[in-house]
C-alpha atoms as a PDB file:
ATOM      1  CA  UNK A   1     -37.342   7.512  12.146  1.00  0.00           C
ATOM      2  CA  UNK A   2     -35.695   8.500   8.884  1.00  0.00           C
ATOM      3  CA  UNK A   3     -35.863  11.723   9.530  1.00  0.00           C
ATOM      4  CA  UNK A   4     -33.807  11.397  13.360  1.00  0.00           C
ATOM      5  CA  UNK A   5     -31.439   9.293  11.434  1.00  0.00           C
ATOM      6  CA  UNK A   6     -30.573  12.252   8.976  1.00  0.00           C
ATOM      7  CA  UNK A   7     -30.347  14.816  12.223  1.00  0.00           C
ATOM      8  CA  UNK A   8     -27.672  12.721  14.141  1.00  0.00           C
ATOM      9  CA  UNK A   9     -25.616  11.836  11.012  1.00  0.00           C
ATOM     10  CA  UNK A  10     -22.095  13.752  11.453  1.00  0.00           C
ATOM     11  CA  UNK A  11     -19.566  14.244   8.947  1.00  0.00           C
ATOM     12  CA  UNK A  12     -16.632  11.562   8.861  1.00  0.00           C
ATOM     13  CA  UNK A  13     -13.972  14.340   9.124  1.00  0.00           C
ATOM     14  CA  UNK A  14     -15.753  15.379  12.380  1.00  0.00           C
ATOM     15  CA  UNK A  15     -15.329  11.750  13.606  1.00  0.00           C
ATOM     16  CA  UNK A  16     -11.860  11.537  12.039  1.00  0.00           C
ATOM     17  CA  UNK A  17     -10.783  14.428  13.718  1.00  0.00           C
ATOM     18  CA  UNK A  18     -11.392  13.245  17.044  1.00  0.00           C
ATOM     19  CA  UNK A  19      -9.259   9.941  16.622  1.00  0.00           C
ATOM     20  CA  UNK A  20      -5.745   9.952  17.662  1.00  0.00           C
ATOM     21  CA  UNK A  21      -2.801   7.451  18.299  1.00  0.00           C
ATOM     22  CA  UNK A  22      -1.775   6.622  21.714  1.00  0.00           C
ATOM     23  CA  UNK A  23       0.466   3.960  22.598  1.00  0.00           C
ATOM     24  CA  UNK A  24       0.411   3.181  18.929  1.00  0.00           C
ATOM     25  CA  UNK A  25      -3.006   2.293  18.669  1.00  0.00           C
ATOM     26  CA  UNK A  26      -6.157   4.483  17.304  1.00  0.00           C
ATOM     27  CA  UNK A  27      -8.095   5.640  20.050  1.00  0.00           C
ATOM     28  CA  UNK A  28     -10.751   8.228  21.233  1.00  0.00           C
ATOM     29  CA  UNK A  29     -11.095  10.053  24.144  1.00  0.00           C
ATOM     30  CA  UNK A  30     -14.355  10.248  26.426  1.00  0.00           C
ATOM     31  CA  UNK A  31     -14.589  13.353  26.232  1.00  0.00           C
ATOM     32  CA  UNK A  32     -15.216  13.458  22.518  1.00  0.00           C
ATOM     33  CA  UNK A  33     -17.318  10.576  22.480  1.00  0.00           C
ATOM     34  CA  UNK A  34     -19.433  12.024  24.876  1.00  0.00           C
ATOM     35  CA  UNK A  35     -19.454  14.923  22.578  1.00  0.00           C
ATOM     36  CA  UNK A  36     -20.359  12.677  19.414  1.00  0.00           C
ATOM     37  CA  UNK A  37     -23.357  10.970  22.078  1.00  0.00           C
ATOM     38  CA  UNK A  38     -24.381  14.285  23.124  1.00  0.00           C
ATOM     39  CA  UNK A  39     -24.255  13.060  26.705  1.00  0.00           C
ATOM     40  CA  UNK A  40     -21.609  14.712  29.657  1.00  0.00           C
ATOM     41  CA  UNK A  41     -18.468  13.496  29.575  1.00  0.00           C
ATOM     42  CA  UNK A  42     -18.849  12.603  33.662  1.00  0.00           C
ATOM     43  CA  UNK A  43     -22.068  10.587  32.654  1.00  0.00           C
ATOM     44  CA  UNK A  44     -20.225   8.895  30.341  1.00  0.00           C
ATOM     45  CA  UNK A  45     -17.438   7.987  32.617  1.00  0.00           C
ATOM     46  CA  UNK A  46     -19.874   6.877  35.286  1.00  0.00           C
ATOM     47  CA  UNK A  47     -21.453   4.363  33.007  1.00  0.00           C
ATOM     48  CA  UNK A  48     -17.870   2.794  32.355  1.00  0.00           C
ATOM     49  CA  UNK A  49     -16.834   2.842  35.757  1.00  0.00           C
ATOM     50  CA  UNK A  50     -19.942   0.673  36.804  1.00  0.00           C
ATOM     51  CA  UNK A  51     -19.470  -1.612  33.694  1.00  0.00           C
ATOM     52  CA  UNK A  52     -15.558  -2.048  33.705  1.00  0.00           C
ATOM     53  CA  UNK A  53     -16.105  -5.933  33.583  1.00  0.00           C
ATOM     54  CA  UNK A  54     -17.203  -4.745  29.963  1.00  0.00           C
ATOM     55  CA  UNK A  55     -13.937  -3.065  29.328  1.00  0.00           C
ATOM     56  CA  UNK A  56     -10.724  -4.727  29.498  1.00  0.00           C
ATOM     57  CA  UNK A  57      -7.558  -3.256  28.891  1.00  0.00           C
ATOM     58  CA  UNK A  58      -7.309  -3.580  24.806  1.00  0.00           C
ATOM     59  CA  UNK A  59     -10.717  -1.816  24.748  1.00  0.00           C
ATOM     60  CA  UNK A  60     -10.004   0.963  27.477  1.00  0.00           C
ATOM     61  CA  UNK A  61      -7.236   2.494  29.026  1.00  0.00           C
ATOM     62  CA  UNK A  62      -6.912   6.101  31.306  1.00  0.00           C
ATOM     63  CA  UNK A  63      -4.141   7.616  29.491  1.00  0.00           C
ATOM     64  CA  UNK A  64      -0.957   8.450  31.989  1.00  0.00           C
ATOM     65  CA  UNK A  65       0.103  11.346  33.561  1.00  0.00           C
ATOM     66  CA  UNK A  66       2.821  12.212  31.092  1.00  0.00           C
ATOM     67  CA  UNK A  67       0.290  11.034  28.222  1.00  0.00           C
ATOM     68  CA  UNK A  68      -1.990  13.526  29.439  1.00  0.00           C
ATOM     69  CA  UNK A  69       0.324  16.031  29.655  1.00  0.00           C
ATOM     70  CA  UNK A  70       1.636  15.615  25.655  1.00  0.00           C
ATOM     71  CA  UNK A  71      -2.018  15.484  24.749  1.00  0.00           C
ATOM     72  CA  UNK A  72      -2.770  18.262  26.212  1.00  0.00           C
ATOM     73  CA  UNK A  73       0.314  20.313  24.584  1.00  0.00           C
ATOM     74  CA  UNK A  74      -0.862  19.883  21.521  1.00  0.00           C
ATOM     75  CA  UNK A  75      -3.878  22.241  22.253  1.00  0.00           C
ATOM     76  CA  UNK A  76      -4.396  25.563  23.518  1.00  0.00           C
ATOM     77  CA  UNK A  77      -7.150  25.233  25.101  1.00  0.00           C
ATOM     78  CA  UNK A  78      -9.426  27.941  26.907  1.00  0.00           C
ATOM     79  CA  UNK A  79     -10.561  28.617  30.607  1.00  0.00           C
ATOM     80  CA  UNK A  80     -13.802  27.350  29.429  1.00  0.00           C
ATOM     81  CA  UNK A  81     -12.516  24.031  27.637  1.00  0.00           C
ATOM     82  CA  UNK A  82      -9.648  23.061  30.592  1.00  0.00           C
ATOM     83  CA  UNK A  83     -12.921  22.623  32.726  1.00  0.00           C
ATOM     84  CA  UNK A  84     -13.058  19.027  30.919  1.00  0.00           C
ATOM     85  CA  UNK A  85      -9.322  18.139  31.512  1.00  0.00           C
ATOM     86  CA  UNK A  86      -8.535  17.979  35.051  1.00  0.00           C
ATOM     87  CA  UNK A  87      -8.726  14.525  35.247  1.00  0.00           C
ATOM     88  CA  UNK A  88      -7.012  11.916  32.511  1.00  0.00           C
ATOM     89  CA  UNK A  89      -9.279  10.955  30.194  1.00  0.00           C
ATOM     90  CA  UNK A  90     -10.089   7.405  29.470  1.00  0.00           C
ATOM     91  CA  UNK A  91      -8.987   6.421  25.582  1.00  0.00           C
ATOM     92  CA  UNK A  92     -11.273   3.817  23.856  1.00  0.00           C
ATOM     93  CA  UNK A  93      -9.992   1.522  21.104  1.00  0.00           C
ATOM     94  CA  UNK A  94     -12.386   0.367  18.488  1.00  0.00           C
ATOM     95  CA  UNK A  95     -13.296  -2.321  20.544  1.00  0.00           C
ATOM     96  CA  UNK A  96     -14.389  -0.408  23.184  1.00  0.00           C
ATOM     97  CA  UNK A  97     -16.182   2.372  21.541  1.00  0.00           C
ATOM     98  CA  UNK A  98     -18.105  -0.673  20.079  1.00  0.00           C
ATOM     99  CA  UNK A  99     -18.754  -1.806  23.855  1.00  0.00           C
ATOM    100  CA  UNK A 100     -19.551   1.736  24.710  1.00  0.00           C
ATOM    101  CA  UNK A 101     -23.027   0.459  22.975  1.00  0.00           C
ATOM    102  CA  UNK A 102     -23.547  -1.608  25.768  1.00  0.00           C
ATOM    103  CA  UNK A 103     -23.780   0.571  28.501  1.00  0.00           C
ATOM    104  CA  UNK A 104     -24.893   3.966  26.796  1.00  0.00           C
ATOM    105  CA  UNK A 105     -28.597   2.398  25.512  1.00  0.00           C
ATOM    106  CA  UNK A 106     -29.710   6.147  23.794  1.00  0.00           C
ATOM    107  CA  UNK A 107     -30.893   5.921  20.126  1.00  0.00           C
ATOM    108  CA  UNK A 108     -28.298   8.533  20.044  1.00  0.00           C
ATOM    109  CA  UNK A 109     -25.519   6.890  20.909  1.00  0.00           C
ATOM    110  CA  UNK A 110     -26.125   3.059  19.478  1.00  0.00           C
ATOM    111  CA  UNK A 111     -26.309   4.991  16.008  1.00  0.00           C
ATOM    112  CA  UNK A 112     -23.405   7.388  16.548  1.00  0.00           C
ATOM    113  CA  UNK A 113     -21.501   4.130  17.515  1.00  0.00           C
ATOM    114  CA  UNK A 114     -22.531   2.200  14.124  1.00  0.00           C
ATOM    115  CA  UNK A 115     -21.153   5.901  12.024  1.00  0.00           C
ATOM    116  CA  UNK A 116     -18.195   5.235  14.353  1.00  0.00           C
ATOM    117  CA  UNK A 117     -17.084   1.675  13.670  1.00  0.00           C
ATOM    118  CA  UNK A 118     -17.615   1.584   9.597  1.00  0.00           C
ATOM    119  CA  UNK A 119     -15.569   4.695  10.020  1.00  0.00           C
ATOM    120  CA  UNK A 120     -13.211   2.540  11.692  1.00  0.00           C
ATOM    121  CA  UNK A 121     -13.150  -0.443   9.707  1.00  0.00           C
ATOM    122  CA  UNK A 122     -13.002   2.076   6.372  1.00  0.00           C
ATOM    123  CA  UNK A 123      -9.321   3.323   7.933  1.00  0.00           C
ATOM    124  CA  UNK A 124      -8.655   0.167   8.193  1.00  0.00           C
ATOM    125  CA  UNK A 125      -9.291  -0.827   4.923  1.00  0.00           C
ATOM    126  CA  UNK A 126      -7.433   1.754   3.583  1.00  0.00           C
ATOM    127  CA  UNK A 127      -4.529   1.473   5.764  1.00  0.00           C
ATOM    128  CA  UNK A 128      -4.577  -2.315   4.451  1.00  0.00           C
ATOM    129  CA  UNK A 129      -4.467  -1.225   1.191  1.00  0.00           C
ATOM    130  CA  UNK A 130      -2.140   1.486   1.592  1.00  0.00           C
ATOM    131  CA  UNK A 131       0.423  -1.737   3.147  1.00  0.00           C
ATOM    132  CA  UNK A 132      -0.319  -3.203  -0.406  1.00  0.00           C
ATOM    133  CA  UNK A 133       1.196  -0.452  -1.831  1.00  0.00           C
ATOM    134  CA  UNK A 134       4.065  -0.094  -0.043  1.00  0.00           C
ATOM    135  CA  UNK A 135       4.722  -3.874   0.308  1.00  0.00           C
ATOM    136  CA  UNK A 136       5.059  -3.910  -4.123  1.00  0.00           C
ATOM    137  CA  UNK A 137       7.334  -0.326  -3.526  1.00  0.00           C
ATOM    138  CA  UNK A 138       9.286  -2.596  -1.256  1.00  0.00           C
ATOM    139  CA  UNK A 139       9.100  -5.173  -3.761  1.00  0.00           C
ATOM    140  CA  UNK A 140      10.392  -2.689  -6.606  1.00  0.00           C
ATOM    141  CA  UNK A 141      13.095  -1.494  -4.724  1.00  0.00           C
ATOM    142  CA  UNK A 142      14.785  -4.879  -4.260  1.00  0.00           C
ATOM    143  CA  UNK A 143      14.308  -5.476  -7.876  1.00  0.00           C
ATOM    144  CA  UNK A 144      16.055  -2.268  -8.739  1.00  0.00           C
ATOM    145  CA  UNK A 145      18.853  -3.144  -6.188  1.00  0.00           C
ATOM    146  CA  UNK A 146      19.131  -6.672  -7.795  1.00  0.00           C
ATOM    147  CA  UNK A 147      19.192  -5.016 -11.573  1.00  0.00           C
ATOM    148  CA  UNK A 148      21.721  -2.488 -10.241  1.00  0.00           C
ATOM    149  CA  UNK A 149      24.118  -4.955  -8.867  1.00  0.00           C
ATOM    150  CA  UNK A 150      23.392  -7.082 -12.691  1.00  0.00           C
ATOM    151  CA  UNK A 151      23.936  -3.642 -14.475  1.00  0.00           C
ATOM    152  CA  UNK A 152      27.389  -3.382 -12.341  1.00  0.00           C
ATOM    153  CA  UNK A 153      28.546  -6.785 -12.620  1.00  0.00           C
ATOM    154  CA  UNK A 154      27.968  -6.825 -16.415  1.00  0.00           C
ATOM    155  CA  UNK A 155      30.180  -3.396 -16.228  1.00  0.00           C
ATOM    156  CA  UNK A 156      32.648  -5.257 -14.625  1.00  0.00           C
ATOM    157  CA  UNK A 157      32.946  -7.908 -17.566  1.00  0.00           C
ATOM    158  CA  UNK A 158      32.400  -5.565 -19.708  1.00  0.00           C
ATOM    159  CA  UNK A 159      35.977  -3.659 -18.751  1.00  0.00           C
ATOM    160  CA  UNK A 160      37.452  -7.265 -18.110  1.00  0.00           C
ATOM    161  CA  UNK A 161      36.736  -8.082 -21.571  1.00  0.00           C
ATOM    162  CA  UNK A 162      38.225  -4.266 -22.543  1.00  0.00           C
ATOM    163  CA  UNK A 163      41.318  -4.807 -20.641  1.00  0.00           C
ATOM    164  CA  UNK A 164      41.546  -8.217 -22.531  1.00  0.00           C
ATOM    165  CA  UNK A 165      41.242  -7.059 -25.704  1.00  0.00           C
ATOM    166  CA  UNK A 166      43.676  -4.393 -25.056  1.00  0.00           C
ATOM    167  CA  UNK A 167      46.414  -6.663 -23.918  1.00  0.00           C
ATOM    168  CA  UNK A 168      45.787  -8.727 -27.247  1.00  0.00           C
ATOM    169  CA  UNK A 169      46.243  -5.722 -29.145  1.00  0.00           C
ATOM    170  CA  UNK A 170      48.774  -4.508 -26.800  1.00  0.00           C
ATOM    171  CA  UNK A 171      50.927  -8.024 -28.147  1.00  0.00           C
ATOM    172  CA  UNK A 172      50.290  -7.998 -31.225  1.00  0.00           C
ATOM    173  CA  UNK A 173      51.529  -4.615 -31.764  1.00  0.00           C
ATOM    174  CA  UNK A 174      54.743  -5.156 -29.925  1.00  0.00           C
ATOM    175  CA  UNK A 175      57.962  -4.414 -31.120  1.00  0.00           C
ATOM    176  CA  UNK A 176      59.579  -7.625 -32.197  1.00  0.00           C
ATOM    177  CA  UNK A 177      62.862  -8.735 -31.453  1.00  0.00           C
ATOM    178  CA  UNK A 178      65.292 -11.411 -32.767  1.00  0.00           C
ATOM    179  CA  UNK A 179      65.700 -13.504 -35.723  1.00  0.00           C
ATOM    180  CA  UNK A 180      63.098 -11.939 -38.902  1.00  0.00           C
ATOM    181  CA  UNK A 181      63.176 -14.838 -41.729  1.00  0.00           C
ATOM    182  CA  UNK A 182      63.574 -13.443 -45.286  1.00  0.00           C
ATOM    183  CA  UNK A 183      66.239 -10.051 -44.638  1.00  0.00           C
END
């Protein structure tokens, strides 16, 4: 058993590389899934379409025609490879590729799903961590705006207190008129 485990284990960046953003949410696409299951992507599709009790809308979702179309801009694809995109694929969230367990029972596939949800929950990890970050940057600039607009004001006193003592010295330097006791 070891030894299937090591044969079906695929690089993250293979996994990663397969997950995109549509409709602002990380998704895959059956096709690639079916890839990553090493089953046809029409099997796969078949399998849904008799569970879709299983697979509400926040875990499943046929991407649009104009979705379809700006995915499929983004690759040149082949005769050979446009064979798979005639038809809008369906795009699983994490939720549903964890469903996709459910209905696709292969040793294959339940352990292809496991690599595919840590992978999951890893990016999201990191993209909470990554909000940590920015959230203190955040927090830094405001500071720096708040010590900026300090810095300024105490400029502004600063000059005040200039003009001041330049008036001062401005009087008592001034040319005096009238009445000078002792001449």
């Amino acid at each position: 058993m070891n030894e299937s485990i090591k044969r079906i284990a695929i690089p993250d960046e293979v996994v990663m590389n397969k997950i995109y953003v549509i409709r602002g949410v990380k998704v895959m696409l059956d096709r690639d899934l079916a890839e990553l299951y090493g089953v046809e992507t029409k099997y796969l599709k078949r399998q849904v379409k008799r569970n879709m009790v299983r697979f509400p809308e926040d875990f499943m979702f046929e991407l649009t025609g104009q979705e379809f179309q700006d995915w499929r801009s983004q690759f040149v694809t082949s005769n050979n490879d446009k064979k798979g995109l005639r038809y809008a694929p369906y795009a699983f969230t994490e939720d549903g590729v964890a469903q996709l367990s459910t209905v696709l029972n292969s040793e294959r596939a339940i352990k292809v799903n496991i690599q595919i949800i840590r992978l999951f929950s890893k990016m999201r990890r990191i993209a909470l961590t990554h909000s940590d970050i920015l959230q203190k940057l955040e927090e830094l600039k405001r500071n720096d705006i708040e010590q900026d607009k300090k810095i300024e004001l105490i400029f502004e006193y600063l000059n005040q207190f200039e003009k001041v003592k330049h008036e001062e010295l401005k009087f008592k330097n001034r040319t005096r008129i009238g009445f000078k006791p002792g001449q």
